[in-house]
PDB file of N, CA and C in Angstrom:
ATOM      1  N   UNK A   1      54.029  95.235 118.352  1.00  0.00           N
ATOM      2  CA  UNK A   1      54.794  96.052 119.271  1.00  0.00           C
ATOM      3  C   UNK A   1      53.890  97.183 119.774  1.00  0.00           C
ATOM      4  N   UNK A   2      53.411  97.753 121.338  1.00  0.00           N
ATOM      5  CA  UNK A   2      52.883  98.770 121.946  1.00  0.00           C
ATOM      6  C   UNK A   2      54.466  99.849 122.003  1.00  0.00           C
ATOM      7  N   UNK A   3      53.486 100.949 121.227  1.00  0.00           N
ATOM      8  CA  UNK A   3      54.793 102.065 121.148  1.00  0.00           C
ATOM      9  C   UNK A   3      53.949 103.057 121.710  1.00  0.00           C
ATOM     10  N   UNK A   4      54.362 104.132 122.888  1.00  0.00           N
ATOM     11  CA  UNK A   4      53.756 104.760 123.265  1.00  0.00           C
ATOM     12  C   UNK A   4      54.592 106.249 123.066  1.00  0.00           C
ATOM     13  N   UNK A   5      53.855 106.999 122.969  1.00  0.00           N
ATOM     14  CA  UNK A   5      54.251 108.329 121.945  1.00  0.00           C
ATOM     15  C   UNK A   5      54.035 109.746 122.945  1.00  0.00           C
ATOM     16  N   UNK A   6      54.896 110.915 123.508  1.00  0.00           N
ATOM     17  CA  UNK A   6      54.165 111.544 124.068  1.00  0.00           C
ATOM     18  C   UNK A   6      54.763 112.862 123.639  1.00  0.00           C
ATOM     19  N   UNK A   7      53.650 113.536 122.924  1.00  0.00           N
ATOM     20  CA  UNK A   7      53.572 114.456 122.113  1.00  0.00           C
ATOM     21  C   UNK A   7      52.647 113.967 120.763  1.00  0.00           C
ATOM     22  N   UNK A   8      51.893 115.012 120.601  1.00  0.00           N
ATOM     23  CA  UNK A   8      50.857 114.658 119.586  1.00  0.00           C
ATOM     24  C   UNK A   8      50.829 115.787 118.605  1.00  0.00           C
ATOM     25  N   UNK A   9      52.288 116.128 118.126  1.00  0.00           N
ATOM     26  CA  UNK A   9      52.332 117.534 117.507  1.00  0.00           C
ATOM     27  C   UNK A   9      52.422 116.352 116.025  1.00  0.00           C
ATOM     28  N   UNK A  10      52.664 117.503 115.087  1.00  0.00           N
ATOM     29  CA  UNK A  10      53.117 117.007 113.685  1.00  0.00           C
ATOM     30  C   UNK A  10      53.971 115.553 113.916  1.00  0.00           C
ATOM     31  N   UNK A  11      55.262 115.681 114.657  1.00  0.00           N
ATOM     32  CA  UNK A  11      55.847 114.669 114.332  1.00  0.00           C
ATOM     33  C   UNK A  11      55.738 113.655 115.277  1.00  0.00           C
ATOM     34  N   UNK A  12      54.881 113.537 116.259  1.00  0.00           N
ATOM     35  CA  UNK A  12      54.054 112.649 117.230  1.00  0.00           C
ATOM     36  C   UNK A  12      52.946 112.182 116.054  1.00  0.00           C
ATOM     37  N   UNK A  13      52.362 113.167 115.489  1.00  0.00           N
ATOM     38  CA  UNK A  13      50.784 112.511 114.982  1.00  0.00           C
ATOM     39  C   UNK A  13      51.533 111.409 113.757  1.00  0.00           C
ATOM     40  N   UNK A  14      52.122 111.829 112.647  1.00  0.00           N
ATOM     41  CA  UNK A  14      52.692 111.344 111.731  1.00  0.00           C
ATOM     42  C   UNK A  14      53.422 110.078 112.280  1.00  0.00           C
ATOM     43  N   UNK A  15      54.473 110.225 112.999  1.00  0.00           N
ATOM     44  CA  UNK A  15      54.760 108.903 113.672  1.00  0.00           C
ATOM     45  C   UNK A  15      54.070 107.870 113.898  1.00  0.00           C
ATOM     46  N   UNK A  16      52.722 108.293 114.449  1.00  0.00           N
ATOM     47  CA  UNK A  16      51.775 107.515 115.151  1.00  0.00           C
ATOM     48  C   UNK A  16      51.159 106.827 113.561  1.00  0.00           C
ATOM     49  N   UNK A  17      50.684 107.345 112.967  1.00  0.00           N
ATOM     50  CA  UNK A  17      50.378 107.193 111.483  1.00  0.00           C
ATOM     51  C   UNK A  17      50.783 106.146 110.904  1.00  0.00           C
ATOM     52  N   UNK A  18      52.455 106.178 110.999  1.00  0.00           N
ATOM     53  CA  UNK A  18      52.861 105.341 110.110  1.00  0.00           C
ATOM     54  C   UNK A  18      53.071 104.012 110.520  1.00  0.00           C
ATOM     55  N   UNK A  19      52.960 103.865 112.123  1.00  0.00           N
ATOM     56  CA  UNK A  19      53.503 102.791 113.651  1.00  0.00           C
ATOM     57  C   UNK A  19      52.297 101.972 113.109  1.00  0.00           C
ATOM     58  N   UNK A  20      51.095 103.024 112.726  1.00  0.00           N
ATOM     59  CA  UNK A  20      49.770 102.099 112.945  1.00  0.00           C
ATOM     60  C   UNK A  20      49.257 101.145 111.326  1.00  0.00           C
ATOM     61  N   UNK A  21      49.922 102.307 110.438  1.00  0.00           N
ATOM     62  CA  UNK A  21      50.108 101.478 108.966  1.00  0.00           C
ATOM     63  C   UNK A  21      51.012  99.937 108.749  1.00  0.00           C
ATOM     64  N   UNK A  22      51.790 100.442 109.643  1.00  0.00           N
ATOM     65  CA  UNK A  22      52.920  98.796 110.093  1.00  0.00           C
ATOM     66  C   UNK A  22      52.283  98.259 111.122  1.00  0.00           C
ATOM     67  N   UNK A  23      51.133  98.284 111.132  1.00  0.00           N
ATOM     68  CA  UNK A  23      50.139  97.107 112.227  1.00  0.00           C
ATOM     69  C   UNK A  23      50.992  97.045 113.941  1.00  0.00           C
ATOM     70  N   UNK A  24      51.227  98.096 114.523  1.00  0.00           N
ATOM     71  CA  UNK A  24      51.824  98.104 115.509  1.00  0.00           C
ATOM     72  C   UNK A  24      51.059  98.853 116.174  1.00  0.00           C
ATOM     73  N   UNK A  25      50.609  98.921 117.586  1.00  0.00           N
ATOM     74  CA  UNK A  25      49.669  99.010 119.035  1.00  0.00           C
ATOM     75  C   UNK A  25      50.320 100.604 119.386  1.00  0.00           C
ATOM     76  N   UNK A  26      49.361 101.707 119.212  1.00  0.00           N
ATOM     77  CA  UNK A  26      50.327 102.977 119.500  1.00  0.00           C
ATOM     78  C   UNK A  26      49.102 103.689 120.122  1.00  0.00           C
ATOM     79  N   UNK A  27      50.248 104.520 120.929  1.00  0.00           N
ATOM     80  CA  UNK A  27      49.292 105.272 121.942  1.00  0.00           C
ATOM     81  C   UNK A  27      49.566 106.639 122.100  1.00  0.00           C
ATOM     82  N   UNK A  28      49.311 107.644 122.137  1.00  0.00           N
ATOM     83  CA  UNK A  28      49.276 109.352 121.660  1.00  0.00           C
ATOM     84  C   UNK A  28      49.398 109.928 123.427  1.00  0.00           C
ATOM     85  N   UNK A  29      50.081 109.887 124.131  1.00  0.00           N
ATOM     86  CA  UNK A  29      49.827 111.005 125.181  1.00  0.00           C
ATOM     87  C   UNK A  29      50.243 112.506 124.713  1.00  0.00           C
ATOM     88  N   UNK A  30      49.099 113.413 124.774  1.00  0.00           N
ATOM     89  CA  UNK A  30      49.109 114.814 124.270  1.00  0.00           C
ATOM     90  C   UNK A  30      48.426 115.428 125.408  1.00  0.00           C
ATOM     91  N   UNK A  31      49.041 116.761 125.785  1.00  0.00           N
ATOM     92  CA  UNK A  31      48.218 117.473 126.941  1.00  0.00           C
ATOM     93  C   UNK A  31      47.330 118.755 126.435  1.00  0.00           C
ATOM     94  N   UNK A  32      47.608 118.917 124.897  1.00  0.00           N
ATOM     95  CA  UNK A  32      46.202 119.581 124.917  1.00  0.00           C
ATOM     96  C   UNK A  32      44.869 119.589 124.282  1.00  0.00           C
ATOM     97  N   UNK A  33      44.225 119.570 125.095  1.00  0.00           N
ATOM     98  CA  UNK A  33      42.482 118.979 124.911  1.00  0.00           C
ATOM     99  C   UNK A  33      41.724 119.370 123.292  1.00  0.00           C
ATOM    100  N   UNK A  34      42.487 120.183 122.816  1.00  0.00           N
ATOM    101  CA  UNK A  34      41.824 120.387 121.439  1.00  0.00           C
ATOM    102  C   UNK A  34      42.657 119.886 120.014  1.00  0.00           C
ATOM    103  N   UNK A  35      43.859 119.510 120.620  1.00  0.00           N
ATOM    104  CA  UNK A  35      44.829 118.564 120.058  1.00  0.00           C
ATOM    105  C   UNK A  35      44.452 117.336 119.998  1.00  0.00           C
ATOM    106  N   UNK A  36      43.709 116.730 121.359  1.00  0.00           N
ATOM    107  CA  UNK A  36      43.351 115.696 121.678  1.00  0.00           C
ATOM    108  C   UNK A  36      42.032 114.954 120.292  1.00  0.00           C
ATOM    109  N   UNK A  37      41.548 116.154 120.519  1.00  0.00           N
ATOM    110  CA  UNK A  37      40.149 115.844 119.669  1.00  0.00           C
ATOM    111  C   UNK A  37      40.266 115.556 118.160  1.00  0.00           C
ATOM    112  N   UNK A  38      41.629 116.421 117.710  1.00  0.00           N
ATOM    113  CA  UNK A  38      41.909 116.459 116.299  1.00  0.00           C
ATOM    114  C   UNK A  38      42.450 114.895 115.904  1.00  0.00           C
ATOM    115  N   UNK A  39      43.337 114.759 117.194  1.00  0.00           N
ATOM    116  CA  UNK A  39      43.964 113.586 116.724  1.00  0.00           C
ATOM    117  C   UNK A  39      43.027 112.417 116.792  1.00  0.00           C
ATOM    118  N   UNK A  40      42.035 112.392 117.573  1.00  0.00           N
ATOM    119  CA  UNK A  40      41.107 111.278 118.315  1.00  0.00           C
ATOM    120  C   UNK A  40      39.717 111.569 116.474  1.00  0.00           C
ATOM    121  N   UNK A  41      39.554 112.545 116.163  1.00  0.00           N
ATOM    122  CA  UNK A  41      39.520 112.332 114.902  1.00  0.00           C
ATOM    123  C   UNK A  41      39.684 111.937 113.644  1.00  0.00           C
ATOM    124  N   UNK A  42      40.506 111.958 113.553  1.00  0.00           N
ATOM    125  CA  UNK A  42      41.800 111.311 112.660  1.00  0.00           C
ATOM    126  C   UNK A  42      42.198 109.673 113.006  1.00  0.00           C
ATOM    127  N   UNK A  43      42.914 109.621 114.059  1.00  0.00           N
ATOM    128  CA  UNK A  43      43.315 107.763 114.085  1.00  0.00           C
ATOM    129  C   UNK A  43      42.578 107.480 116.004  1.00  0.00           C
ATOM    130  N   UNK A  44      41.450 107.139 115.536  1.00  0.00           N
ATOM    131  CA  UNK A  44      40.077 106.632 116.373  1.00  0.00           C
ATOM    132  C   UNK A  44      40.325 105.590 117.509  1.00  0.00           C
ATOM    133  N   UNK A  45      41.070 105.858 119.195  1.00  0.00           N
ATOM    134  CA  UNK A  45      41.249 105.116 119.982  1.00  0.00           C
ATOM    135  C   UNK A  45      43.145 104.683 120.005  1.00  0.00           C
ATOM    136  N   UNK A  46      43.669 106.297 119.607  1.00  0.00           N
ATOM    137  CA  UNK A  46      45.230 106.095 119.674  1.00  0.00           C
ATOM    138  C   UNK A  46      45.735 107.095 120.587  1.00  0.00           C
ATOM    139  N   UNK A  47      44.838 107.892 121.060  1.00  0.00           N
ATOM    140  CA  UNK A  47      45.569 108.795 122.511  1.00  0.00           C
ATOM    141  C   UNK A  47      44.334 109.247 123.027  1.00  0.00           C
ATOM    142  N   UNK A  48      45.084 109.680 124.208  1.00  0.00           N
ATOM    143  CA  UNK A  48      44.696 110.042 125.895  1.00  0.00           C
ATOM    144  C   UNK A  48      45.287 111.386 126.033  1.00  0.00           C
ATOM    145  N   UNK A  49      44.388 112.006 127.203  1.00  0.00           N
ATOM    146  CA  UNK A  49      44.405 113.560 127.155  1.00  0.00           C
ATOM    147  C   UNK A  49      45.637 113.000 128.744  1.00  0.00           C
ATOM    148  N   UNK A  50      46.835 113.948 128.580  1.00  0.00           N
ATOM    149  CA  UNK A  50      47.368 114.344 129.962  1.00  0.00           C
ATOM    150  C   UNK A  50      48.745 114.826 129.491  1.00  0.00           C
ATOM    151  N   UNK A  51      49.453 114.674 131.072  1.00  0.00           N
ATOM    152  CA  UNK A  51      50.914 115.062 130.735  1.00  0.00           C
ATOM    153  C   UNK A  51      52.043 114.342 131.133  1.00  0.00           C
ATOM    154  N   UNK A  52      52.400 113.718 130.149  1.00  0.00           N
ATOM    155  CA  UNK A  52      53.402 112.888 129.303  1.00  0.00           C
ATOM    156  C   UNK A  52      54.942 112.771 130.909  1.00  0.00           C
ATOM    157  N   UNK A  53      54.714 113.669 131.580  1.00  0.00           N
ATOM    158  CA  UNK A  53      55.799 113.991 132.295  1.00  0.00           C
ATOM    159  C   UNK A  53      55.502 113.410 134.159  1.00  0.00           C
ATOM    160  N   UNK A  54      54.059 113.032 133.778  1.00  0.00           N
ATOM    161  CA  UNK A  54      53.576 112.690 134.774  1.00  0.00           C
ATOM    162  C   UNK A  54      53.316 110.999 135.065  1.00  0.00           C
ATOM    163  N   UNK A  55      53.778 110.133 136.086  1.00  0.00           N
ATOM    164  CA  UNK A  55      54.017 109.097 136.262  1.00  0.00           C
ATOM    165  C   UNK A  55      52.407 108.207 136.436  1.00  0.00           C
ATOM    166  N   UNK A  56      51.461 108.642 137.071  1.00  0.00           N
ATOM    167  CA  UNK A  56      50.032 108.542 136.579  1.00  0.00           C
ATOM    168  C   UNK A  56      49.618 108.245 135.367  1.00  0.00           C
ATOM    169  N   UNK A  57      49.874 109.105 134.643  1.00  0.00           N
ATOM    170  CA  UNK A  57      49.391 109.310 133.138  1.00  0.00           C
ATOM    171  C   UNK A  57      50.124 108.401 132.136  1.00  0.00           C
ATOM    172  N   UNK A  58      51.449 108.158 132.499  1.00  0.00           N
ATOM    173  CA  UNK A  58      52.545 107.105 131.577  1.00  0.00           C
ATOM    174  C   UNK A  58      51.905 105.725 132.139  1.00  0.00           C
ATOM    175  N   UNK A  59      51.724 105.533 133.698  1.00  0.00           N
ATOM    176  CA  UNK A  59      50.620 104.162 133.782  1.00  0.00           C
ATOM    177  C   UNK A  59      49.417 104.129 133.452  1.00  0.00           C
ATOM    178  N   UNK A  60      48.785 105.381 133.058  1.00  0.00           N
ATOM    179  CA  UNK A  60      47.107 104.935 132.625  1.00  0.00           C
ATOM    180  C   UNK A  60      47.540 104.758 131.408  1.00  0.00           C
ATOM    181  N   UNK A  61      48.868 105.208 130.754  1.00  0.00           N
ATOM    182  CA  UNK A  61      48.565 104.751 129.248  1.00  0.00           C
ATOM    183  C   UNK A  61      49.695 103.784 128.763  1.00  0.00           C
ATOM    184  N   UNK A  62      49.633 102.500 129.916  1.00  0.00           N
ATOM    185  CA  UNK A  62      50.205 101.222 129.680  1.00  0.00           C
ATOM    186  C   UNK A  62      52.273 101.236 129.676  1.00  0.00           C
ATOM    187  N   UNK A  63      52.539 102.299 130.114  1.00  0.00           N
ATOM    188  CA  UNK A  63      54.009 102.044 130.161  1.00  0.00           C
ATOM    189  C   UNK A  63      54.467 101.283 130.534  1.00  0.00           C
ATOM    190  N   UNK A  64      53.838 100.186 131.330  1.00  0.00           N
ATOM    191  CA  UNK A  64      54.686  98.643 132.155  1.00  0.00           C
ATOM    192  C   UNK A  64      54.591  97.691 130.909  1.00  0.00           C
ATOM    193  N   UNK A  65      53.857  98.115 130.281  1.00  0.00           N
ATOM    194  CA  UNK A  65      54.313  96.869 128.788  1.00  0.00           C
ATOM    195  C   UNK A  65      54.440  97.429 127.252  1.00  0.00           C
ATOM    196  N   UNK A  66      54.912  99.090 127.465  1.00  0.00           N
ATOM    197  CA  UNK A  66      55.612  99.447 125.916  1.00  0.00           C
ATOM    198  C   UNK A  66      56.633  98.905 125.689  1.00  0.00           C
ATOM    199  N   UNK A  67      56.629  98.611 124.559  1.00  0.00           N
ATOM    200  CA  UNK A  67      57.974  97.884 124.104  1.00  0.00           C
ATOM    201  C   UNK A  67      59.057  99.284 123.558  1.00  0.00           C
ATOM    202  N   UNK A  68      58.270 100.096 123.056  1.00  0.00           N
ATOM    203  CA  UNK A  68      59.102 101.546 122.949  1.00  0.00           C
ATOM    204  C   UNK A  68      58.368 102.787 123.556  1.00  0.00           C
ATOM    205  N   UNK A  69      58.847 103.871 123.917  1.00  0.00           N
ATOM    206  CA  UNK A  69      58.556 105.043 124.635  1.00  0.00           C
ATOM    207  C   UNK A  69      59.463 106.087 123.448  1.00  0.00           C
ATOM    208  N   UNK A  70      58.394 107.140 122.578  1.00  0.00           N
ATOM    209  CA  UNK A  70      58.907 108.180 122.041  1.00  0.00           C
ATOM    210  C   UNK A  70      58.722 109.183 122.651  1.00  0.00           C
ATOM    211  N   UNK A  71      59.400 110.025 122.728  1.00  0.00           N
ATOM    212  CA  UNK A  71      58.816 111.447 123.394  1.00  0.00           C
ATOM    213  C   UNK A  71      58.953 112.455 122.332  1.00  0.00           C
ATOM    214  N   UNK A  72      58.342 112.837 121.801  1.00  0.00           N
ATOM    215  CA  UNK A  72      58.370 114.399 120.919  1.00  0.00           C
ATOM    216  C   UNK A  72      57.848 115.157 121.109  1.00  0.00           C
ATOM    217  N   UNK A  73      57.563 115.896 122.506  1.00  0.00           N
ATOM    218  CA  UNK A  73      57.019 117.003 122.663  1.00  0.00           C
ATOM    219  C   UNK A  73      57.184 118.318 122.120  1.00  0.00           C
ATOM    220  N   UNK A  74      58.031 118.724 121.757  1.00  0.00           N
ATOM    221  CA  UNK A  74      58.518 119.766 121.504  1.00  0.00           C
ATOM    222  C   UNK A  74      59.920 120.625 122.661  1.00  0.00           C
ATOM    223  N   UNK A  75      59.865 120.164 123.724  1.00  0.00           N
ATOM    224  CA  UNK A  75      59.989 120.838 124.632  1.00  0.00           C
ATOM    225  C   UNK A  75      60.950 119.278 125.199  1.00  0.00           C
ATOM    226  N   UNK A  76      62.538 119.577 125.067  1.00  0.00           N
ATOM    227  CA  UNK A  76      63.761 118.758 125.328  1.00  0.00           C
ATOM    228  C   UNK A  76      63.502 118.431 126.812  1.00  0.00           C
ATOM    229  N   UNK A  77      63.393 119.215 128.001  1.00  0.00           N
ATOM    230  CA  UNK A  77      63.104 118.889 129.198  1.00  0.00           C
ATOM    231  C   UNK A  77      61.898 117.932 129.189  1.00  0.00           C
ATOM    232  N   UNK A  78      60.899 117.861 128.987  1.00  0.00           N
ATOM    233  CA  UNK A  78      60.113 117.381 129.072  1.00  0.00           C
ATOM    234  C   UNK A  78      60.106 115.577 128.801  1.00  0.00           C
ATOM    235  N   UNK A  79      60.984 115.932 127.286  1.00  0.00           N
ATOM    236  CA  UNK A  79      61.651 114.429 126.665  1.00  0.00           C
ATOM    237  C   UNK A  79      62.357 113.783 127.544  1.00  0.00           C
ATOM    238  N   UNK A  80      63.393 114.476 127.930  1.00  0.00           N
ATOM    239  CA  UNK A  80      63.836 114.186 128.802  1.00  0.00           C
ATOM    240  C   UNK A  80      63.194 113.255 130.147  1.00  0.00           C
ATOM    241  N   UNK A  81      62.646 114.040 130.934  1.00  0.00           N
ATOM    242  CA  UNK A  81      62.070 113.475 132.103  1.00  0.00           C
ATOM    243  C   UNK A  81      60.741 112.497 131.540  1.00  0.00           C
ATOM    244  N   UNK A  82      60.519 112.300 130.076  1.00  0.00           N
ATOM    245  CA  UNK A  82      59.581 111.098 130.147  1.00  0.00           C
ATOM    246  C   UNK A  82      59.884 110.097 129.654  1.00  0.00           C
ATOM    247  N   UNK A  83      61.085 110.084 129.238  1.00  0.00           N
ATOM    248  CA  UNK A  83      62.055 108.935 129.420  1.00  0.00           C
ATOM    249  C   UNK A  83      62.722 107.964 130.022  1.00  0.00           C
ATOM    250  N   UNK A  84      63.119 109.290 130.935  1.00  0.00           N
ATOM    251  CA  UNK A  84      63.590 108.940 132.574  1.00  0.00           C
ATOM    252  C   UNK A  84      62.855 108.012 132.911  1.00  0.00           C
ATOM    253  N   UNK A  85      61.268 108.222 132.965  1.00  0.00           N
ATOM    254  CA  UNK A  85      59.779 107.833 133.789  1.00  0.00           C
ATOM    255  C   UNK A  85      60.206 106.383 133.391  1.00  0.00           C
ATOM    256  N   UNK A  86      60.233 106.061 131.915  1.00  0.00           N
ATOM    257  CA  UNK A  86      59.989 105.309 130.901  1.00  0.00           C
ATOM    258  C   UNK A  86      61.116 104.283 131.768  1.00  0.00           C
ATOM    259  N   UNK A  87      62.293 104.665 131.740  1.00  0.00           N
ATOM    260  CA  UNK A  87      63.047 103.814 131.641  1.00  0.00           C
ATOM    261  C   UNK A  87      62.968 102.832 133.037  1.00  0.00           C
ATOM    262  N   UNK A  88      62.674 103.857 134.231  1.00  0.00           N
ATOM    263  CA  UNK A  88      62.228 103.138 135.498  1.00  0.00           C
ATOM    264  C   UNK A  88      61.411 102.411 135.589  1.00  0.00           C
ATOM    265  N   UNK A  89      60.565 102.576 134.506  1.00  0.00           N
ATOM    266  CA  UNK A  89      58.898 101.815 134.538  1.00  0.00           C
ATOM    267  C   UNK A  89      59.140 100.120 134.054  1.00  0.00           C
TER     268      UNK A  89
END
């Protein structure tokens, strides 16, 4: 299963963690660049630097064939509208 994740806080990274321990295809959209690095440290080729809210960025990081779309940004609007994206896509 491709699960694509947008938010790369605690409960984005951990999520992502455990998606990838259950042998499942996961992808990290996080918009900030030193977040980016920590996580790209840690689990090696599981997110992309941008913003999660942006319809560009949900297609560079494969939304026409996630089988799930999480959003945990922190920030409910945001979840919101990348869902929305998600669900049109």
């Amino acid at each position: 299963m491709y699960v694509l994740i947008g938010g790369g806080g605690k409960v984005g990274y951990y999520l992502a963690e455990e998606l990838i321990r259950a042998n499942h295809e996961v992808l990290i959209v996080e918009q900030d660049p030193s977040r980016v690095r920590i996580i790209n440290d840690e689990i090696e080729d599981a997110v992309i630097e941008g913003d999660c809210c942006e319809v560009a960025t949900l297609d560079r990081a494969g939304i026409a064939r996630a089988d799930l779309v999480i959003a945990v940004t922190g920030d409910d609007e945001d979840n919101l509208v990348s869902c929305m994206i998600a669900r049109r896509r």
